[in-house]
C-alpha atoms as a PDB file:
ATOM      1  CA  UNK A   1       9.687  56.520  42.203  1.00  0.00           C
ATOM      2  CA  UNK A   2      11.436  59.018  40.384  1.00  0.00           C
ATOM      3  CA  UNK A   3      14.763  57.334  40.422  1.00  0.00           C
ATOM      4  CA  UNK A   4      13.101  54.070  39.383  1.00  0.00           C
ATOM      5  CA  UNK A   5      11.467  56.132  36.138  1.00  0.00           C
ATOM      6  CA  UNK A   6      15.442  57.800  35.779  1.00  0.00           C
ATOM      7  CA  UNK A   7      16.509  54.536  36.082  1.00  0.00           C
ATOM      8  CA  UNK A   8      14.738  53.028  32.976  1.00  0.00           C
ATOM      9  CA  UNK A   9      14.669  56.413  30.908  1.00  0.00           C
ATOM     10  CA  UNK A  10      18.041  57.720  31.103  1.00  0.00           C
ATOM     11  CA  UNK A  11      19.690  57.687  27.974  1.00  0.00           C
ATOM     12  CA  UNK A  12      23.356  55.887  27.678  1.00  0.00           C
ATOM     13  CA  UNK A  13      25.389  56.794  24.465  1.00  0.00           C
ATOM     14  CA  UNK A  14      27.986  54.236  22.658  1.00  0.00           C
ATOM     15  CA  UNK A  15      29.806  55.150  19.593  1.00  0.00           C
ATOM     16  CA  UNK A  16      27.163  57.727  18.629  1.00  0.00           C
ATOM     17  CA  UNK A  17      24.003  55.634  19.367  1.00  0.00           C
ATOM     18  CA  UNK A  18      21.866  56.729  21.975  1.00  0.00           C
ATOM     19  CA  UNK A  19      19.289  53.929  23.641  1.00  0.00           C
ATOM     20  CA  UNK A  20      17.774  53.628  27.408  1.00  0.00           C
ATOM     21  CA  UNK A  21      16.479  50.492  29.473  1.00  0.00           C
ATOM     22  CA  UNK A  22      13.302  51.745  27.899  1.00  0.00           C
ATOM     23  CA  UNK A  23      13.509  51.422  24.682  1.00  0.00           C
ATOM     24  CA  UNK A  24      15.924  47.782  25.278  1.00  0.00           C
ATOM     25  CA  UNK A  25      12.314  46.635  27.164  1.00  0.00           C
ATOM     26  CA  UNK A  26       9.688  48.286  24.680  1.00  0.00           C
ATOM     27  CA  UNK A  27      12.123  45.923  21.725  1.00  0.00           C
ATOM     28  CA  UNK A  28      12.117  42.357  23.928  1.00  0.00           C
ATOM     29  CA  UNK A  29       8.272  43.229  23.939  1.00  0.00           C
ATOM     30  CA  UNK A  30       7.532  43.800  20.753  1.00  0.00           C
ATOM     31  CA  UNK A  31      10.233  40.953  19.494  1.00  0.00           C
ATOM     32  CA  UNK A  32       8.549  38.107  21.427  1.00  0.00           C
ATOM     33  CA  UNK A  33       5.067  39.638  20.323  1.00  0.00           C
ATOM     34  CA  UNK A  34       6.061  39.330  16.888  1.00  0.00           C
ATOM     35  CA  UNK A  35       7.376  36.089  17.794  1.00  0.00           C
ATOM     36  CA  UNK A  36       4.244  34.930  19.402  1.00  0.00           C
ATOM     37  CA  UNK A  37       1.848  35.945  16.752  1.00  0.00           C
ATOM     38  CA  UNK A  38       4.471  34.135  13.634  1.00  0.00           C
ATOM     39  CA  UNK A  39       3.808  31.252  15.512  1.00  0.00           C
ATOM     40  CA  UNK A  40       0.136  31.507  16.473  1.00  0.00           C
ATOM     41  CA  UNK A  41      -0.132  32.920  12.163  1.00  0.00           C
ATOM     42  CA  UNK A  42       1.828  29.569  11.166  1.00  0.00           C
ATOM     43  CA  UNK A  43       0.160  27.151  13.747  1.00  0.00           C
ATOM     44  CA  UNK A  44      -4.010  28.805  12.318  1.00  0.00           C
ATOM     45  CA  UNK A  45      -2.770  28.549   8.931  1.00  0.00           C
ATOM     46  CA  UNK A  46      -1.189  25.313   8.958  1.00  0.00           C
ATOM     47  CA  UNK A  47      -4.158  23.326  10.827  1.00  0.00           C
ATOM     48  CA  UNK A  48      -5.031  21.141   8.054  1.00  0.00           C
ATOM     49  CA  UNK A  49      -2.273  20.802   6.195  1.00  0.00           C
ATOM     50  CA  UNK A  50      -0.923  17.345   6.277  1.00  0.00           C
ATOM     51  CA  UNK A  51       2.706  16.495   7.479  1.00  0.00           C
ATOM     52  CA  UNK A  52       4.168  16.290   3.977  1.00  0.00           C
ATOM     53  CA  UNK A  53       2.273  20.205   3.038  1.00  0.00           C
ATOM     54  CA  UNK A  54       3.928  21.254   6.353  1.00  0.00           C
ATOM     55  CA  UNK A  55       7.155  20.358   5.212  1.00  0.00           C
ATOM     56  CA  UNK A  56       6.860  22.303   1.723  1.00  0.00           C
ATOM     57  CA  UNK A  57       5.580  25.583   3.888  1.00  0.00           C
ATOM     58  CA  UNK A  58       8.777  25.595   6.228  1.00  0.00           C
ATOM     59  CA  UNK A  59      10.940  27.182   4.352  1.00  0.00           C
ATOM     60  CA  UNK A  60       7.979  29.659   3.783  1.00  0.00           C
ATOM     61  CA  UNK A  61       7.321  30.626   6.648  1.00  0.00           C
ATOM     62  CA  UNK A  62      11.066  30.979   8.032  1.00  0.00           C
ATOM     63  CA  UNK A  63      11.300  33.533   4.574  1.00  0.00           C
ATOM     64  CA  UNK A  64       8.691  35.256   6.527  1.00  0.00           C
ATOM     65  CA  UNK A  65       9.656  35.294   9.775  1.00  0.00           C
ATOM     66  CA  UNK A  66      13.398  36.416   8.616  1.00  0.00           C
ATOM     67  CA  UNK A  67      11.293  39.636   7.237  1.00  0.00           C
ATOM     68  CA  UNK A  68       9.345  40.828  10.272  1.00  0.00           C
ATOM     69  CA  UNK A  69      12.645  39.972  12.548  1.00  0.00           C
ATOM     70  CA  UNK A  70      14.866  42.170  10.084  1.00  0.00           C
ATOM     71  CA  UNK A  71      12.112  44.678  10.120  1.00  0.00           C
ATOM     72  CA  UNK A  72      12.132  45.348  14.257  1.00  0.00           C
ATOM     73  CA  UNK A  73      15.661  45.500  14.637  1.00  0.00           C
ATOM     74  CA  UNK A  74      15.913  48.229  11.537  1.00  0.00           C
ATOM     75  CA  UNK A  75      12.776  49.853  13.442  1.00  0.00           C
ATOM     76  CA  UNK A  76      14.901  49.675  16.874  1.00  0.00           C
ATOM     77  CA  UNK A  77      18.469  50.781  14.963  1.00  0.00           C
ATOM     78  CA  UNK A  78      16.858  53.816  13.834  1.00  0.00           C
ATOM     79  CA  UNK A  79      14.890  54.278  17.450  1.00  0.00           C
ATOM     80  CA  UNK A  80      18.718  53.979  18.811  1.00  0.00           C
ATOM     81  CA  UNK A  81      19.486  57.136  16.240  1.00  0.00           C
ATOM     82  CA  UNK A  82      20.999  54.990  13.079  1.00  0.00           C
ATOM     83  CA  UNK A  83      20.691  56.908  10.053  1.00  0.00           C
ATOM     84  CA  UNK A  84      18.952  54.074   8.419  1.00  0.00           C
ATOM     85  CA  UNK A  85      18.155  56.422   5.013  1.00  0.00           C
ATOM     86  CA  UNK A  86      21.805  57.906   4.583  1.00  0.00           C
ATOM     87  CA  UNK A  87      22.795  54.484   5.029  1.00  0.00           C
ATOM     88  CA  UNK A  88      20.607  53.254   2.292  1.00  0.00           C
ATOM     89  CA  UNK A  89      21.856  56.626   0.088  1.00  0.00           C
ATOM     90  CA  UNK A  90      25.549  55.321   0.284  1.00  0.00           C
ATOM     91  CA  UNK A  91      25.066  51.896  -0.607  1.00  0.00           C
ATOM     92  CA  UNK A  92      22.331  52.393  -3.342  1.00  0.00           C
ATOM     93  CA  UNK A  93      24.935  51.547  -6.381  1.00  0.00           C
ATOM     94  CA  UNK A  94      26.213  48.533  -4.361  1.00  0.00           C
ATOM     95  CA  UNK A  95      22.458  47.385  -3.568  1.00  0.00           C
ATOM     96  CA  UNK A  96      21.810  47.607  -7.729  1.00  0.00           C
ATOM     97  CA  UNK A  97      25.149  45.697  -8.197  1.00  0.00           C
ATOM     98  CA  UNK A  98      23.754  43.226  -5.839  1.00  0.00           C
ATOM     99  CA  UNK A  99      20.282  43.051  -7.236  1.00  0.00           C
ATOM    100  CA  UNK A 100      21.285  42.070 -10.840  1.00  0.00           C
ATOM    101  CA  UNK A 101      23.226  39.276  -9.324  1.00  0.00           C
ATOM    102  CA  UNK A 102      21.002  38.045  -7.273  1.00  0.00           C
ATOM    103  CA  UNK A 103      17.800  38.390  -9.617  1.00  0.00           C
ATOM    104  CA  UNK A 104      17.988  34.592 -10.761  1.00  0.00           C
ATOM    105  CA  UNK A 105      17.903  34.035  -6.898  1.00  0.00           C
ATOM    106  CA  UNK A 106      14.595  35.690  -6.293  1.00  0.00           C
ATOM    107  CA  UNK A 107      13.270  34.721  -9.508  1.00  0.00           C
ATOM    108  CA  UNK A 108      13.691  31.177  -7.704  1.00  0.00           C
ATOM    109  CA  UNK A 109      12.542  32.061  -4.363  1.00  0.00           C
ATOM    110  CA  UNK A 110       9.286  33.068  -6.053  1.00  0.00           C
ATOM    111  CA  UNK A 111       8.848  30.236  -8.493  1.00  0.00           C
ATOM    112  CA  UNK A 112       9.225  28.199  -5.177  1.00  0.00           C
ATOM    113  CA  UNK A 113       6.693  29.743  -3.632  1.00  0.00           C
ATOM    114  CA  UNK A 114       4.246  29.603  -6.465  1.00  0.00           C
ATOM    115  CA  UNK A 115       5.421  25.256  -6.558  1.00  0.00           C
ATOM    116  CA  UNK A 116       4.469  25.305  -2.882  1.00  0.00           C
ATOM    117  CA  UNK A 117       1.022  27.233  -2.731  1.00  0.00           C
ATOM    118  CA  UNK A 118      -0.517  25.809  -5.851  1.00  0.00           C
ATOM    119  CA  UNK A 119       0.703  22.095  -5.682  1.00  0.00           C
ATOM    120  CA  UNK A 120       1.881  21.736  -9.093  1.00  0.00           C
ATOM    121  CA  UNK A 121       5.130  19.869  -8.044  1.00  0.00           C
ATOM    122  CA  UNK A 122       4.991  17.315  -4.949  1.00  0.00           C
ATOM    123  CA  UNK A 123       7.423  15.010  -3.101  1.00  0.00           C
ATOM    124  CA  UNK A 124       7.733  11.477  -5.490  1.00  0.00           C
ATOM    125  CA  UNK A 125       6.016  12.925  -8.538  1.00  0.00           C
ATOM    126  CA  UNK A 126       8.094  12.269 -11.898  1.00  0.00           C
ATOM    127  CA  UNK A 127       8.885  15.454 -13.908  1.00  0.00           C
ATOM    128  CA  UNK A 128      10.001  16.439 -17.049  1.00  0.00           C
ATOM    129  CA  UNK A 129      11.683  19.868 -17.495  1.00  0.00           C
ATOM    130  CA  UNK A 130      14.358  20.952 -20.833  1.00  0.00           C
ATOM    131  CA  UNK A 131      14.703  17.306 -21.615  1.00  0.00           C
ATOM    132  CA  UNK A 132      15.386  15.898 -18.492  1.00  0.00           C
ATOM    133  CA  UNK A 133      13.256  13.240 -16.775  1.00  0.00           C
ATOM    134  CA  UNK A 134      13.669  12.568 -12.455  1.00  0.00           C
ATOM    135  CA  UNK A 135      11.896  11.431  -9.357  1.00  0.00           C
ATOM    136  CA  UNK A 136      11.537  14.454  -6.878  1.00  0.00           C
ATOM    137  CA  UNK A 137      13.001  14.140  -3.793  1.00  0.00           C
ATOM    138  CA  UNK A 138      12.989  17.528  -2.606  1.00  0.00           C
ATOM    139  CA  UNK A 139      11.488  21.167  -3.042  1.00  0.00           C
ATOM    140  CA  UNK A 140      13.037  24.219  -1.175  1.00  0.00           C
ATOM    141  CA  UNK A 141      12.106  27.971  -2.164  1.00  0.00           C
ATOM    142  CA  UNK A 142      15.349  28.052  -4.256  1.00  0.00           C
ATOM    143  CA  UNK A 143      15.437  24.231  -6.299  1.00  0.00           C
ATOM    144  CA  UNK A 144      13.929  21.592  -6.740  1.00  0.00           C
ATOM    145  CA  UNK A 145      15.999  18.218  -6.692  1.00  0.00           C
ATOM    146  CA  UNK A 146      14.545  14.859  -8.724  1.00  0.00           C
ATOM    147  CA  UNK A 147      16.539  11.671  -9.107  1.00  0.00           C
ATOM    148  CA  UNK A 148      17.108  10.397 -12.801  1.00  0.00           C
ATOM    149  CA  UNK A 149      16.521   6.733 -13.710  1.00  0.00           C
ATOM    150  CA  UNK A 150      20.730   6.590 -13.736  1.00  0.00           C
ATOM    151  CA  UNK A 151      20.386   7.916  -9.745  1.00  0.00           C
ATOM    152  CA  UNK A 152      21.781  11.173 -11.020  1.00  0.00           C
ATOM    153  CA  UNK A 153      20.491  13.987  -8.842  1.00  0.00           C
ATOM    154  CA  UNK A 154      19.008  17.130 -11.132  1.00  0.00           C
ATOM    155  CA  UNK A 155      19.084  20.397  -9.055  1.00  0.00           C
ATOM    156  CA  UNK A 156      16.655  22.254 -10.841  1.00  0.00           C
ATOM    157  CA  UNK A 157      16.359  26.338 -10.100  1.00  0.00           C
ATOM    158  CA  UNK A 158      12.455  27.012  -9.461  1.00  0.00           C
ATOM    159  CA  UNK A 159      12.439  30.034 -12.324  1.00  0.00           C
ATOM    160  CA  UNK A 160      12.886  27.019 -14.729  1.00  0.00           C
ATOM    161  CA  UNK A 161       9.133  26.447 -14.279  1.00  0.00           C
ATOM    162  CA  UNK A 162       8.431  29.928 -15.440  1.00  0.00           C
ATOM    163  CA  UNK A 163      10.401  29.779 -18.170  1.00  0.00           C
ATOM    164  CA  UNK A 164       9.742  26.600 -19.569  1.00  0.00           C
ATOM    165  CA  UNK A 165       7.146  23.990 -20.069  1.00  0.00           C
ATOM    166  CA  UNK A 166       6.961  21.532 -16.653  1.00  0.00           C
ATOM    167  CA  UNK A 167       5.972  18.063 -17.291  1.00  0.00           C
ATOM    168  CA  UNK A 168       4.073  15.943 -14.363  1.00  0.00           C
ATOM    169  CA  UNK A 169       3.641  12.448 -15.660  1.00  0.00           C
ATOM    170  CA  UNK A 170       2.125  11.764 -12.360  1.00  0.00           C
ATOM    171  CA  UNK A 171       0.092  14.658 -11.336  1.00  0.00           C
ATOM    172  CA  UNK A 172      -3.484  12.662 -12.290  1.00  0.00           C
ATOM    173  CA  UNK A 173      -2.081   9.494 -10.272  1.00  0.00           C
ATOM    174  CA  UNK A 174       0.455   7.493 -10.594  1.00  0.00           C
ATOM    175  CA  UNK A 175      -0.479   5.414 -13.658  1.00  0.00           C
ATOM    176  CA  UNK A 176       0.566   6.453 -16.997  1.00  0.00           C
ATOM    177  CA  UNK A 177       0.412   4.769 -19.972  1.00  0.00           C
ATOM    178  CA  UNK A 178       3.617   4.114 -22.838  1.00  0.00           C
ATOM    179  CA  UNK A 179       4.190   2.958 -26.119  1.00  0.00           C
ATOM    180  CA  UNK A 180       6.434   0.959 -28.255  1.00  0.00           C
ATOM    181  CA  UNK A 181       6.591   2.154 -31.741  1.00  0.00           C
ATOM    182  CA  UNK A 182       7.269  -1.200 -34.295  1.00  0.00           C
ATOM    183  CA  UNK A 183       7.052  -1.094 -38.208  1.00  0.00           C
ATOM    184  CA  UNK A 184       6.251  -4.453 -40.596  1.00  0.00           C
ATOM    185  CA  UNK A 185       6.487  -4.755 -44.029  1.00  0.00           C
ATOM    186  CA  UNK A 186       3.656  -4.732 -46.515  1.00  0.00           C
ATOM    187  CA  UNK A 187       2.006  -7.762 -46.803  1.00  0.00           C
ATOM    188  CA  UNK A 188       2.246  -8.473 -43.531  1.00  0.00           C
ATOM    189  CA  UNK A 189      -0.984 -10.150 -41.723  1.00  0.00           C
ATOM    190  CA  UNK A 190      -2.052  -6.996 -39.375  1.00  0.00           C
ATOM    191  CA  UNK A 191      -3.621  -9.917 -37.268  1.00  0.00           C
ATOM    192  CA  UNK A 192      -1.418 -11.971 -36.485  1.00  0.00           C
ATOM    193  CA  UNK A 193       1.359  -8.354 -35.722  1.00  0.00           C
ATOM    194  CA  UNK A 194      -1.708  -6.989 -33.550  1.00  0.00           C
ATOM    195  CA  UNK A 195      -2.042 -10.689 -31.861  1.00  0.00           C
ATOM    196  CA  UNK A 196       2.059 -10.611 -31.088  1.00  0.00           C
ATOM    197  CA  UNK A 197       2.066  -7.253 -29.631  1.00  0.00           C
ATOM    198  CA  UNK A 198      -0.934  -7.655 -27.162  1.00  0.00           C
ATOM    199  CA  UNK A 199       0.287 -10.924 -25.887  1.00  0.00           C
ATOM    200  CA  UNK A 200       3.524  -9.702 -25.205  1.00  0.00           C
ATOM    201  CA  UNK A 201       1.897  -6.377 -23.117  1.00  0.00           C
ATOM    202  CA  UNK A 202      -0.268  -8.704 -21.432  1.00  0.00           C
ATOM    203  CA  UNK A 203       3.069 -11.048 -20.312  1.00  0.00           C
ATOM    204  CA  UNK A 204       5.468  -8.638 -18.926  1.00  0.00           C
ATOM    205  CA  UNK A 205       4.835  -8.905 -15.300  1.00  0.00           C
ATOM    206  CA  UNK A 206       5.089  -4.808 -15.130  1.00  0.00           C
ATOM    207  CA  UNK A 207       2.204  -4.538 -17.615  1.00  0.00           C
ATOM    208  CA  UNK A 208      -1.394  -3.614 -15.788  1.00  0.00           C
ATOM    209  CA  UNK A 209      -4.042  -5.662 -16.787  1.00  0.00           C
ATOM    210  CA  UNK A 210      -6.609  -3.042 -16.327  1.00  0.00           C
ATOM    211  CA  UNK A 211      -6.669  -0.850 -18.648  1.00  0.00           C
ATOM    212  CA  UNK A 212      -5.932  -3.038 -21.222  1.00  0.00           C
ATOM    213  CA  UNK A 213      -2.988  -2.738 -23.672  1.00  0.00           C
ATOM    214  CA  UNK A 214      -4.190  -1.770 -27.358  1.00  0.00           C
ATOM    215  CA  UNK A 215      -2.636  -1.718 -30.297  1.00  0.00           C
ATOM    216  CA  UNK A 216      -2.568   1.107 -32.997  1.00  0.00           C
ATOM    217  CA  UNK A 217      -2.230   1.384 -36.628  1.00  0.00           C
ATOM    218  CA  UNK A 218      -0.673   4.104 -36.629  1.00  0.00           C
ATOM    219  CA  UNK A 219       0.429   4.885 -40.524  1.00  0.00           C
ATOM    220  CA  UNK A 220       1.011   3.629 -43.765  1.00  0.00           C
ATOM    221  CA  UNK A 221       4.542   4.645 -44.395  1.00  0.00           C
ATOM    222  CA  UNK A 222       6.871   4.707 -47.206  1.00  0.00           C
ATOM    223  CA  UNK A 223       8.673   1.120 -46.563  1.00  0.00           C
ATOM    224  CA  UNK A 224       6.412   0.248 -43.826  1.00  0.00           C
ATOM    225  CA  UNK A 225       3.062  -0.555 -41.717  1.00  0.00           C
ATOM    226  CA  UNK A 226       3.494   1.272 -38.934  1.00  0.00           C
ATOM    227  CA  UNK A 227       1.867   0.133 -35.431  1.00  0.00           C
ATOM    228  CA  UNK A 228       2.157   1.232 -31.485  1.00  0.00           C
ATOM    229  CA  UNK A 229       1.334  -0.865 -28.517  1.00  0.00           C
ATOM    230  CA  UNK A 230      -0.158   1.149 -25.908  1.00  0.00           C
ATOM    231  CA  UNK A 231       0.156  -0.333 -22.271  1.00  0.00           C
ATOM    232  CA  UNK A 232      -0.433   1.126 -18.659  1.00  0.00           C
ATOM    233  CA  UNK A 233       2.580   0.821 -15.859  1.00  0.00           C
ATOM    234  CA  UNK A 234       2.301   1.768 -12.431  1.00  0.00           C
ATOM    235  CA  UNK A 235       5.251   3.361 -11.954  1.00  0.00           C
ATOM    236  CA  UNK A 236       6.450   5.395 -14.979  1.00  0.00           C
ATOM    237  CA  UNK A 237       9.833   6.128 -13.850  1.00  0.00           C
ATOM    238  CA  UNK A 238      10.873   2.261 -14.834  1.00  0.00           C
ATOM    239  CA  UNK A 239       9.329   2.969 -17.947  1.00  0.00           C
ATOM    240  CA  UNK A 240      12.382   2.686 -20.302  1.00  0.00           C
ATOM    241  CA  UNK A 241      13.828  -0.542 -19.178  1.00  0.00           C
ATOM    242  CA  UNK A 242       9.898  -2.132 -19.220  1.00  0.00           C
ATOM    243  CA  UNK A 243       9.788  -0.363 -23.077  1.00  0.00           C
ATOM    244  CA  UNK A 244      13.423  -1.862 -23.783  1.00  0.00           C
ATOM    245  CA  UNK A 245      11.818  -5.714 -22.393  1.00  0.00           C
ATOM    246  CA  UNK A 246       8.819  -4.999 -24.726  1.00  0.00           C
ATOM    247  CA  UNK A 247      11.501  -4.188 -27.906  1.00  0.00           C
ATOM    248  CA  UNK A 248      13.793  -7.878 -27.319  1.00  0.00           C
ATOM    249  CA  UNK A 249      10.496  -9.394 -27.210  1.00  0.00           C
ATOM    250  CA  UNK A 250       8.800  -8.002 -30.382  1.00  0.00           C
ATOM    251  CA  UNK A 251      12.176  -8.885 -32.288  1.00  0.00           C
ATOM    252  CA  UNK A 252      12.319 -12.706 -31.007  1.00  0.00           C
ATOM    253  CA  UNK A 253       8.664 -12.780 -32.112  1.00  0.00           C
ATOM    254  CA  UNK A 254       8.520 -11.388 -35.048  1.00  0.00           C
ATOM    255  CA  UNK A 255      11.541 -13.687 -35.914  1.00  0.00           C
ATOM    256  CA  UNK A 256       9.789 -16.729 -34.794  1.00  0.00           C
ATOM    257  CA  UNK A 257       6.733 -15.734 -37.286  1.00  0.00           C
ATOM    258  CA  UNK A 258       8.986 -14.800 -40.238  1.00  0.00           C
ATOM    259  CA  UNK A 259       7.554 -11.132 -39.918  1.00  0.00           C
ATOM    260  CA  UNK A 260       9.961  -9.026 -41.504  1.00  0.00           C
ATOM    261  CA  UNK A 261      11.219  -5.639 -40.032  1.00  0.00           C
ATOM    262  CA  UNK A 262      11.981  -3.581 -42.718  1.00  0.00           C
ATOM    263  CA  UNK A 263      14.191  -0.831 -43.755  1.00  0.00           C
ATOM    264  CA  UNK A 264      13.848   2.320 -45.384  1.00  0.00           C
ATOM    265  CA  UNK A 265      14.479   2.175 -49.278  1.00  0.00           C
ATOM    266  CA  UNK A 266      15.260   4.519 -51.782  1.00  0.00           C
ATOM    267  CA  UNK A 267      14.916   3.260 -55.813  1.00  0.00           C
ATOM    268  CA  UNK A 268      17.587   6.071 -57.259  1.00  0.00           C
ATOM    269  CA  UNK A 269      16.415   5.657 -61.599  1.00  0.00           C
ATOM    270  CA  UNK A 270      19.596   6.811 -63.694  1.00  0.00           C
ATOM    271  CA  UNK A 271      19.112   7.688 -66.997  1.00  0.00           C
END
């Protein structure tokens, strides 16, 4: 019996380190503990999430899982006689070298997170972030990747959400509404304009019926009665070629009326 306890607590040394068929045990243990409970933690807290919410957490929970892991082996190094702090001491200036660089980095893997627990951001929502307009495709803990209209991919860096203002045309369902923007020259019969613009709405086959375009008066301008069809479309991410349909058809209308378009005008008085 007291070879068998030799056997497991006799201490072999390699380059310095010092470890026994002990301690090797006492780490599988606690390794496949740790492993066990990740999974048992990521299989209670994930019950009722639904396959695409599983998907976002992933990356999550493999952030946290590379943590504890990292933790028990710098728990068994220093068990094994590592100097773990002196270690630490040496490489302090090149771990603040390494932290400025990489500060954008975490600054996205938390912004990710944030996108992830909260919901703000999900799989086929259309965005708007510094300008640019996409389709997302895809949200990891570091970017977030969207599709433009032009099938351009836009890899986005999650700390962009921090810093500036995220737009989620579809967050409160996938129906937005647009607007065209037309001008008519004084005189004009506000009718018959009014008339044009909700028939055309009404006849574009990407137009919902329900709710109903409207038209606005918006303004009296300098040169110009100034007006806005308002119209709903189901999916907003066709949205400029639909307005740009709207546009050709305004024009050929308002041609076929004799409504004139008009121009800004300046009357320069010399004296």
């Amino acid at each position: 019996m007291e070879r068998f306890i030799d056997f497991f607590t006799k201490n072999l040394s390699f380059g310095g380190l010092s470890f026994n068929l002990k301690l090797f045990l006492i780490f599988l243990l606690v390794f496949f503990a740790a492993r066990l409970i990740l999974r048992l933690f990521k299989r209670i807290v994930s019950r009722n999430f639904t396959s695409e919410r599983k998907g976002k957490f992933k990356p999550i929970f493999g952030f946290i899982n590379y943590s504890v892991y990292t933790i028990i082996v710098l728990l068994a190094l220093q068990n094994m006689g590592v100097e773990l702090t002196a270690i630490f001491a040496a490489s302090a200036a090149l771990l603040v070298g390494i932290g400025f660089a990489l500060q954008t980095f975490f600054q996205d893997i938390i912004s990710g997170v944030f996108i992830l627990i909260d919901q703000s951001v999900h799989v086929g929502d259309i965005i708007e972030v510094d300008g640019k307009v996409g389709k997302v495709e895809n949200i990891t803990l570091r970017t977030t990747r969207a599709v433009t209209i032009d099938n351009k991919v836009l890899v986005i860096p999650n700390h962009l959400y921090l810093t500036n203002t995220l737009y989620n045309w579809t967050e409160n369902g996938k129906i937005t509404r647009e607007r065209v923007a037309v001008s008519v020259a004084y005189g004009t019969d506000v009718k018959l304009v009014t008339k044009i613009l909700i028939d055309i709405a009404e006849g574009h086959s990407a137009v919902l019926k329900t709710p109903a375009p409207t038209v606005l008066f918006q303004n009296f301008g300098e040169s110009s009665l100034d007006f806005e069809i308002a119209f709903s479309l189901k999916n907003s991410f066709k949205a400029v070629p639909i307005q740009s349909d709207i546009r050709f058809s305004i024009y050929e209308a308002f041609a076929e009326h004799q409504i004139e378009i008009p121009f800004p005008q300046r009357v320069i008085h010399s004296t």
